[in-house]
Every structure is written in C-alpha cells, then in structure tokens.
PDB file of N, CA and C in Angstrom:
ATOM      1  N   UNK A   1    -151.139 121.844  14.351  1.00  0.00           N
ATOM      2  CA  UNK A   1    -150.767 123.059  15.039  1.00  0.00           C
ATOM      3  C   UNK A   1    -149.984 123.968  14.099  1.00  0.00           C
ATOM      4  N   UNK A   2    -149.951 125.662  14.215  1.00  0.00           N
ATOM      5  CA  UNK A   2    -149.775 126.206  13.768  1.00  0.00           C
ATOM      6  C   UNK A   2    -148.764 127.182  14.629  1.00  0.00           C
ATOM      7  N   UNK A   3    -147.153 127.333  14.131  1.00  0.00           N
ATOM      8  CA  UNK A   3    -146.013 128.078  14.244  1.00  0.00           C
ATOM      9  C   UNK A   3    -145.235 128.693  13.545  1.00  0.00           C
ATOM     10  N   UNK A   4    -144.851 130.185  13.791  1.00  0.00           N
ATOM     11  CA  UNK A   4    -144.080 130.726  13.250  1.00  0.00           C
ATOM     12  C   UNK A   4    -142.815 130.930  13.594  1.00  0.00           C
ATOM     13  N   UNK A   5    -141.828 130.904  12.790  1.00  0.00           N
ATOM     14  CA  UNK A   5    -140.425 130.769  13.184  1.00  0.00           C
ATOM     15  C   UNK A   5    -139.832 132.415  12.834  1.00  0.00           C
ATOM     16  N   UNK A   6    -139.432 132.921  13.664  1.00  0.00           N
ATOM     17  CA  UNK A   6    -139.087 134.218  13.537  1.00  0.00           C
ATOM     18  C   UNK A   6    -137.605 134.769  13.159  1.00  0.00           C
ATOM     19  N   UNK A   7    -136.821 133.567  13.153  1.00  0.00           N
ATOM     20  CA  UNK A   7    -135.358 133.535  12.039  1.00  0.00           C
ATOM     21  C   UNK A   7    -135.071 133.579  11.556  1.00  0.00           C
ATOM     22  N   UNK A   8    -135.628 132.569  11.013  1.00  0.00           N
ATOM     23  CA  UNK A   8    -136.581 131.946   8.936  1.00  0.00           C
ATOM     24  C   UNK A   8    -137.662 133.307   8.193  1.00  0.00           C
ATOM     25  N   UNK A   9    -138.673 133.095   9.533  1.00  0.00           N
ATOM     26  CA  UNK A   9    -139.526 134.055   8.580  1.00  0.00           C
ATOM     27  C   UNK A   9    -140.578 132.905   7.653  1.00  0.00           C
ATOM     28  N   UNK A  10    -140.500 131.893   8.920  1.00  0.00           N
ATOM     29  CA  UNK A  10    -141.518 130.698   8.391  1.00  0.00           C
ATOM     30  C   UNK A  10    -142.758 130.316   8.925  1.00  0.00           C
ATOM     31  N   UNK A  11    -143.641 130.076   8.407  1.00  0.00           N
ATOM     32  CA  UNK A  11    -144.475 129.519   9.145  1.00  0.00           C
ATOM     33  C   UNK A  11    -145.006 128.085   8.751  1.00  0.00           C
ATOM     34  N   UNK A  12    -144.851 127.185   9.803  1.00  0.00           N
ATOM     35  CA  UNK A  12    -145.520 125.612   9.179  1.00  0.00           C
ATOM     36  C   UNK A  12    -146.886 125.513  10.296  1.00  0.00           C
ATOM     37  N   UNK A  13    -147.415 124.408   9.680  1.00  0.00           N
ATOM     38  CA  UNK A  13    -148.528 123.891   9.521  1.00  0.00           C
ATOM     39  C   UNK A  13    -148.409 122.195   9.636  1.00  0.00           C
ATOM     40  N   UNK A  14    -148.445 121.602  11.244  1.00  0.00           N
ATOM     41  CA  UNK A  14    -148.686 120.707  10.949  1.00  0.00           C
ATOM     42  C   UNK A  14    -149.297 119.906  11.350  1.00  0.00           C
ATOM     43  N   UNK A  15    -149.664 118.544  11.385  1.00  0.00           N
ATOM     44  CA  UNK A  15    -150.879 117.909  11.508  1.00  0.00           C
ATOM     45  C   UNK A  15    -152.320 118.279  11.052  1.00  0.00           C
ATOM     46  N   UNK A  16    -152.389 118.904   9.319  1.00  0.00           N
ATOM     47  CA  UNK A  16    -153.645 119.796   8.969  1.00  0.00           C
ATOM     48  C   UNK A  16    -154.312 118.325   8.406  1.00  0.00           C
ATOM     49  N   UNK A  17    -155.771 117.853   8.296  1.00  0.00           N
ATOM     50  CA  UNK A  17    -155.749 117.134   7.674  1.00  0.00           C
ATOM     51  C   UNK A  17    -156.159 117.076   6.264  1.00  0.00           C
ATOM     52  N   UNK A  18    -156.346 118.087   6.089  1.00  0.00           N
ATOM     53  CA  UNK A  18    -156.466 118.412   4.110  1.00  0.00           C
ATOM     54  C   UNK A  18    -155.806 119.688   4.108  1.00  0.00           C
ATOM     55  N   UNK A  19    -155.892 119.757   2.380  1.00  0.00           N
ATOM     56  CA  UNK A  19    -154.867 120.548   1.990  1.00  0.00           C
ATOM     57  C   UNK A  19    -156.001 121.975   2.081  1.00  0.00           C
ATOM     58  N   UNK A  20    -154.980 123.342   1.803  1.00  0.00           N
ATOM     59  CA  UNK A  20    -155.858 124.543   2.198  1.00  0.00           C
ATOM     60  C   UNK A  20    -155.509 124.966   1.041  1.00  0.00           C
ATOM     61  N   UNK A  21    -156.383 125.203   0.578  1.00  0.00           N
ATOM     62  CA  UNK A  21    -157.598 126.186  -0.753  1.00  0.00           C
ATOM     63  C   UNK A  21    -156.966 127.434  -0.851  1.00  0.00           C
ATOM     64  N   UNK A  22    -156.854 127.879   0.692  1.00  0.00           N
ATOM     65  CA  UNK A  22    -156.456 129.527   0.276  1.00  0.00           C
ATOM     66  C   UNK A  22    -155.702 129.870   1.519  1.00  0.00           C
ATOM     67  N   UNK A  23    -154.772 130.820   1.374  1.00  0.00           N
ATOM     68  CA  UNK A  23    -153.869 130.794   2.821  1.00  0.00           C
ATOM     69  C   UNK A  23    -153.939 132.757   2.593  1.00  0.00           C
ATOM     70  N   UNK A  24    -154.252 133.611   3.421  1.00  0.00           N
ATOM     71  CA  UNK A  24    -153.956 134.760   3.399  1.00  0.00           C
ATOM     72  C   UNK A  24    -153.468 135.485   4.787  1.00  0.00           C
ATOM     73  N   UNK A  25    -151.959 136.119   4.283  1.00  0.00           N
ATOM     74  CA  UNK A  25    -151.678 137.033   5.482  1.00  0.00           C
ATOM     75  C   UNK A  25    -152.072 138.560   5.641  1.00  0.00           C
ATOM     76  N   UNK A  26    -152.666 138.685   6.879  1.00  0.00           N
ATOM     77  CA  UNK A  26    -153.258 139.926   6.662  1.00  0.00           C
ATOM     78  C   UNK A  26    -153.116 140.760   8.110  1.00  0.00           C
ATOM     79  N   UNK A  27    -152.572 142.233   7.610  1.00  0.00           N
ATOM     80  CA  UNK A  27    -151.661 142.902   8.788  1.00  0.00           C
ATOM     81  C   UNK A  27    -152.642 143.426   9.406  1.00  0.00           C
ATOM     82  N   UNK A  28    -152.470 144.400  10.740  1.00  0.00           N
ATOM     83  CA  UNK A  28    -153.535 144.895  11.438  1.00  0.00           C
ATOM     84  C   UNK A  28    -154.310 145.960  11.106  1.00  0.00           C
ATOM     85  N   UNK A  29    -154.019 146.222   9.817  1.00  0.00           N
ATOM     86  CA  UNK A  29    -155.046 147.565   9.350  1.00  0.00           C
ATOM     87  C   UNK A  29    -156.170 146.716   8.204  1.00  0.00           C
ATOM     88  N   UNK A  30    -155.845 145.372   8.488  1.00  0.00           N
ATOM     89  CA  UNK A  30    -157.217 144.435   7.984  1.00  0.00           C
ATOM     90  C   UNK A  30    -156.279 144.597   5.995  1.00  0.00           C
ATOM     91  N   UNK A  31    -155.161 144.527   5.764  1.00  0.00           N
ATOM     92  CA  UNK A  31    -154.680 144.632   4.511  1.00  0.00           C
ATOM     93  C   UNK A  31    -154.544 143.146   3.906  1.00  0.00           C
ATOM     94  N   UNK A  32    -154.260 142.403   3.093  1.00  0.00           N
ATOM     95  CA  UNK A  32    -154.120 141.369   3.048  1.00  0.00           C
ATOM     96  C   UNK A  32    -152.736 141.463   1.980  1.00  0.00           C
ATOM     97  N   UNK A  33    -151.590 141.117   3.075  1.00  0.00           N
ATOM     98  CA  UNK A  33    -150.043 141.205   2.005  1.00  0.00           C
ATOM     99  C   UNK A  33    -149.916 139.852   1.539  1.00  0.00           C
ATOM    100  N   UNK A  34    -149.834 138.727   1.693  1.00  0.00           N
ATOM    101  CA  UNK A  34    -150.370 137.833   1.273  1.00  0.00           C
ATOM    102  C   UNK A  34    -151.117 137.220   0.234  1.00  0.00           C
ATOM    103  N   UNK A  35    -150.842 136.131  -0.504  1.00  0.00           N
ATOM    104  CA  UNK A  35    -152.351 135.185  -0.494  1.00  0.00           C
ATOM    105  C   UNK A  35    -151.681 134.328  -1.206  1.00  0.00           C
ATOM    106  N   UNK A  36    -151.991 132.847  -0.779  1.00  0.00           N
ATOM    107  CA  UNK A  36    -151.814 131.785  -1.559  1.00  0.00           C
ATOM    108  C   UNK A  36    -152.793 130.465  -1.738  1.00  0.00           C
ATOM    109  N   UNK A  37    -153.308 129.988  -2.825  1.00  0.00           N
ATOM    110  CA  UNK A  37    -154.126 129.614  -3.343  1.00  0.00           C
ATOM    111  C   UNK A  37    -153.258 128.152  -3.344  1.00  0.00           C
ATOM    112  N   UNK A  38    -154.170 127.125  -3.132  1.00  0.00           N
ATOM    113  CA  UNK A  38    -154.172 125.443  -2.945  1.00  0.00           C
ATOM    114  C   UNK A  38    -152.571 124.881  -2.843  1.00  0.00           C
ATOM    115  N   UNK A  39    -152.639 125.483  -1.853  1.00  0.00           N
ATOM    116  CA  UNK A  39    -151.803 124.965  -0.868  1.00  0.00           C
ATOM    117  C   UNK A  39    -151.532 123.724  -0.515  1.00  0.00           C
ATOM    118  N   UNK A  40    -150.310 122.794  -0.673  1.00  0.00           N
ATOM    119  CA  UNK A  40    -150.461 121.443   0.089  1.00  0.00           C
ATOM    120  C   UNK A  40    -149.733 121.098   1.323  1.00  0.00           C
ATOM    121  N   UNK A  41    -150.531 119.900   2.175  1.00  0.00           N
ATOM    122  CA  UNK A  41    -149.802 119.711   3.277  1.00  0.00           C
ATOM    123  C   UNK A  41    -148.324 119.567   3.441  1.00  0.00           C
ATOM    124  N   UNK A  42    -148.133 118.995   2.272  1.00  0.00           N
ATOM    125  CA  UNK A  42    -146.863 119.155   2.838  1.00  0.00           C
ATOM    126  C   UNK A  42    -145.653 120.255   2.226  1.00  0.00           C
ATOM    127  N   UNK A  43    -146.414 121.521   1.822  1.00  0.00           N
ATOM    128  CA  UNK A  43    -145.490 122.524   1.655  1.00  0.00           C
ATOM    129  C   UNK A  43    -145.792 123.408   3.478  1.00  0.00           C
ATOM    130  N   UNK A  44    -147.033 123.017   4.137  1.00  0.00           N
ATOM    131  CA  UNK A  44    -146.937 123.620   5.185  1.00  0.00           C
ATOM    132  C   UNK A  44    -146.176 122.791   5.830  1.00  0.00           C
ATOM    133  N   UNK A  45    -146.001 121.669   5.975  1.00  0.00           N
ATOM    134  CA  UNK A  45    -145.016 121.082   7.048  1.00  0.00           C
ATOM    135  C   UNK A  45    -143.566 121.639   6.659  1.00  0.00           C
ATOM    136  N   UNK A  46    -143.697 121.680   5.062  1.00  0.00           N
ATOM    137  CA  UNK A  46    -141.993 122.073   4.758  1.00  0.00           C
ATOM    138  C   UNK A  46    -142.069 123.425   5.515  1.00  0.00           C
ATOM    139  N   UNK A  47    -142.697 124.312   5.381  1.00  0.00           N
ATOM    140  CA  UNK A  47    -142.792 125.698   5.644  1.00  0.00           C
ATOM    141  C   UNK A  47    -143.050 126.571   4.596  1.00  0.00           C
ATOM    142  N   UNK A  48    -143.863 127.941   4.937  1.00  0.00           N
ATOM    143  CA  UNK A  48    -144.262 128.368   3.664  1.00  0.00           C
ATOM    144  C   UNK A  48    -143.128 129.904   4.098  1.00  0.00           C
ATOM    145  N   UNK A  49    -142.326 130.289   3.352  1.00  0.00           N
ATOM    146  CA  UNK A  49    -141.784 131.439   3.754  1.00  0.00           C
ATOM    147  C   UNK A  49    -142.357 132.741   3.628  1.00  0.00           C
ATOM    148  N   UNK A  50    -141.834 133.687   4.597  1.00  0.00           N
ATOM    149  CA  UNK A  50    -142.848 134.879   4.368  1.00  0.00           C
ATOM    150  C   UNK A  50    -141.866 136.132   4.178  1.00  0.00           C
ATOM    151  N   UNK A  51    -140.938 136.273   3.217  1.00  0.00           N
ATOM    152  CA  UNK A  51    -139.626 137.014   2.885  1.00  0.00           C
ATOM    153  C   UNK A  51    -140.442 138.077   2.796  1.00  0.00           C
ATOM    154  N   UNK A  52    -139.856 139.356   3.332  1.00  0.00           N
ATOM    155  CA  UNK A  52    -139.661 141.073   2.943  1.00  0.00           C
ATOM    156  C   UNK A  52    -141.595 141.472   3.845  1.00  0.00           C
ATOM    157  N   UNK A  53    -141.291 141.022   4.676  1.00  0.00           N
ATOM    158  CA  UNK A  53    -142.588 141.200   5.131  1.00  0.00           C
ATOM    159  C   UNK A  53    -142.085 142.179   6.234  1.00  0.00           C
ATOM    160  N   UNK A  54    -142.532 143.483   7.025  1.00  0.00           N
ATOM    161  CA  UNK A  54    -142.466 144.134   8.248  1.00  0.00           C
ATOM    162  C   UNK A  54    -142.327 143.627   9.382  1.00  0.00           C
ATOM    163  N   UNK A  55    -141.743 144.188  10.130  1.00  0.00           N
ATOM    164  CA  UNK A  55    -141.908 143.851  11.330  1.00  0.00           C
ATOM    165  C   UNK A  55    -143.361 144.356  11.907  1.00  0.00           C
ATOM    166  N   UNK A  56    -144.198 143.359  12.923  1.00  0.00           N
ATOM    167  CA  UNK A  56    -145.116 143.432  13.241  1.00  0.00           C
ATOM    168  C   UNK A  56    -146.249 142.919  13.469  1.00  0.00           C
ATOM    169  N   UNK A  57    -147.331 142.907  13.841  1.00  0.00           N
ATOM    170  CA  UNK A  57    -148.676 141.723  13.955  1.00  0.00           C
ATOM    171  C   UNK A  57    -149.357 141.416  12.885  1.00  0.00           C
ATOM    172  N   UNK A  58    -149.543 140.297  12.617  1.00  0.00           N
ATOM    173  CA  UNK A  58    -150.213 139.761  11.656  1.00  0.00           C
ATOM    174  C   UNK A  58    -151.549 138.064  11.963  1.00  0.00           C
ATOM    175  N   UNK A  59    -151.919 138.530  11.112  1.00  0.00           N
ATOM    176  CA  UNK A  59    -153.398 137.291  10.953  1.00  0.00           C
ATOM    177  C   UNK A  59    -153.023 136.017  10.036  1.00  0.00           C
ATOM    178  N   UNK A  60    -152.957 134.837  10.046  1.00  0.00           N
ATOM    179  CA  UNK A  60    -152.813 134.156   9.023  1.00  0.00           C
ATOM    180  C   UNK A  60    -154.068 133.562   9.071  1.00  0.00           C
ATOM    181  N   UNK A  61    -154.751 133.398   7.832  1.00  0.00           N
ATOM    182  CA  UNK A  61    -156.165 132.696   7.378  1.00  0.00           C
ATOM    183  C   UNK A  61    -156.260 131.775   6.506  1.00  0.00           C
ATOM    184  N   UNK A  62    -156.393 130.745   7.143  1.00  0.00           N
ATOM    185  CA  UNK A  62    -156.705 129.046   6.120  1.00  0.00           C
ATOM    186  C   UNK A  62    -157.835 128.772   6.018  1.00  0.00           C
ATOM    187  N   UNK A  63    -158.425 128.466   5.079  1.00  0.00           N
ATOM    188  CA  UNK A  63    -159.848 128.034   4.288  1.00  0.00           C
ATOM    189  C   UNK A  63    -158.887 126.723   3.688  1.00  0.00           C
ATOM    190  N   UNK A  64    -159.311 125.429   4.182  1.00  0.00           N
ATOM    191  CA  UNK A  64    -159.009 124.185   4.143  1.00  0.00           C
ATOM    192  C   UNK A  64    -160.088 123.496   3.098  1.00  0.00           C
ATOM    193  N   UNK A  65    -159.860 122.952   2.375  1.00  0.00           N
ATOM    194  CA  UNK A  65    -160.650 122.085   1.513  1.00  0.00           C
ATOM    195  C   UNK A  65    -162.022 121.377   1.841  1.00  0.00           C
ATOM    196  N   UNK A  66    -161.725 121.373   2.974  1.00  0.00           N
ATOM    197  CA  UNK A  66    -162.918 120.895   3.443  1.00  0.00           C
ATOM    198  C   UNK A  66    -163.894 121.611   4.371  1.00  0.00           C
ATOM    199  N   UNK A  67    -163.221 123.191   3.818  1.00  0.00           N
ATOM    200  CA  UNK A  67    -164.338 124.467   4.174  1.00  0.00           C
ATOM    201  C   UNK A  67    -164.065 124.710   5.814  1.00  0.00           C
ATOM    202  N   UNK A  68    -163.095 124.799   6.271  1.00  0.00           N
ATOM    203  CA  UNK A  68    -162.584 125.070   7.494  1.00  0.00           C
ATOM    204  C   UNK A  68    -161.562 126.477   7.494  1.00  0.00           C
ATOM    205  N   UNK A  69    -162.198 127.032   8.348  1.00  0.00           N
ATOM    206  CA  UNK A  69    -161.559 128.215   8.809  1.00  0.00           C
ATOM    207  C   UNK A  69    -160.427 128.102  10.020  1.00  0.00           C
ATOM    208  N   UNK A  70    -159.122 128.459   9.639  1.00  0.00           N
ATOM    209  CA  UNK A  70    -158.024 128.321  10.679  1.00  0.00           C
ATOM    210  C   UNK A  70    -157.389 129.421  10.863  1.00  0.00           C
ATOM    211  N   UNK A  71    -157.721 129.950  11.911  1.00  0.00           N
ATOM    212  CA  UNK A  71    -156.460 131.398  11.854  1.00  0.00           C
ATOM    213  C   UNK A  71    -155.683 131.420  13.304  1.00  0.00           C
ATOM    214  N   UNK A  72    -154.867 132.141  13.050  1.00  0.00           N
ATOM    215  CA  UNK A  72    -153.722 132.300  13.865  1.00  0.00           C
ATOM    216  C   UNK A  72    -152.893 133.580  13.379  1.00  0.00           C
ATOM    217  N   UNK A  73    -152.711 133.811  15.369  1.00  0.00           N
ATOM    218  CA  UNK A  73    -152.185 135.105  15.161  1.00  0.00           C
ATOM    219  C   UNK A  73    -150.576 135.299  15.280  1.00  0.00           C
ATOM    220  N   UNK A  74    -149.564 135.896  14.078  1.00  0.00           N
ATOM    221  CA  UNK A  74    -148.300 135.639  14.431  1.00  0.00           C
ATOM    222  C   UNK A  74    -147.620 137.226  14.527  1.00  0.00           C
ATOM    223  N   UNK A  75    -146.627 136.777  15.310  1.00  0.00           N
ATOM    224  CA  UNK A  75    -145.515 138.414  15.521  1.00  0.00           C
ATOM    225  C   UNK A  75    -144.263 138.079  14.658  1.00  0.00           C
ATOM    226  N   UNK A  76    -144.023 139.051  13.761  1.00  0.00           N
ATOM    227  CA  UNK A  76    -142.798 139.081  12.783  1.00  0.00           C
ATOM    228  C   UNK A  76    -141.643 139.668  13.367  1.00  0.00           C
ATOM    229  N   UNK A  77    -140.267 139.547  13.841  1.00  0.00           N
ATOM    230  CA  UNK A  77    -139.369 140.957  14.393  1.00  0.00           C
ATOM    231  C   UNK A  77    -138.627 141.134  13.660  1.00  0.00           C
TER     232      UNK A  77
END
C-alpha cells in the first residue's frame, strides 16, 4: 500500500514486492517534477521525501521491475 504523509512531505511504499525501476511525480498539468530511477524497497518503506514541492495534486508513477504499473494519487498542503 501506498501513503503520503503530509508533515514530512513523505511518501512510503509498503508491502511492494520488487524493487521500482522508476518512480515519477507528476503535477496536474501532466509536468513531471520528479523522477527517480531504481528505487529500493526498502528506501520506500523508509520513505522517499518530497522537499520544496507545492502545495497541491499530484500523480505518483511506479514502473516496478517486474514491469508493473502503480499509481496513486496524493494531496501536498
């Protein structure tokens, strides 16, 4: 499962069962502020931080190693 912590400015990832290839955040005008490349599980369980980012809606997109698409939609305040 996938949560964002809006205190922190975190988002974890957990129970993924492979690691993700490519992680991109991308705001509602389809921009991609973001991107992080091979990713491991357990930096998503640690949490991946998302510092100096806007307030506002955003997309997060995982392409998992084993060619899986995960997205989820988070609110920043």
């Amino acid at each position: 499962y996938i949560y964002y912590q809006n205190t922190t400015n975190t988002l974890f990832v957990k129970k993924l069962n492979s690691a993700v290839s490519k992680l991109a955040l991308i705001n509602m005008r389809g921009q991609t502020v973001l991107e992080l490349l091979d990713v491991s599980t357990e930096q998503l369980q640690n949490g991946i931080p998302f510092s100096n980012i806007a307030t506002g809606a955003y997309v997060v997109c995982m392409r998992t190693e084993a060619n899986e698409l995960i997205t989820k939609k988070i609110i920043a305040k």
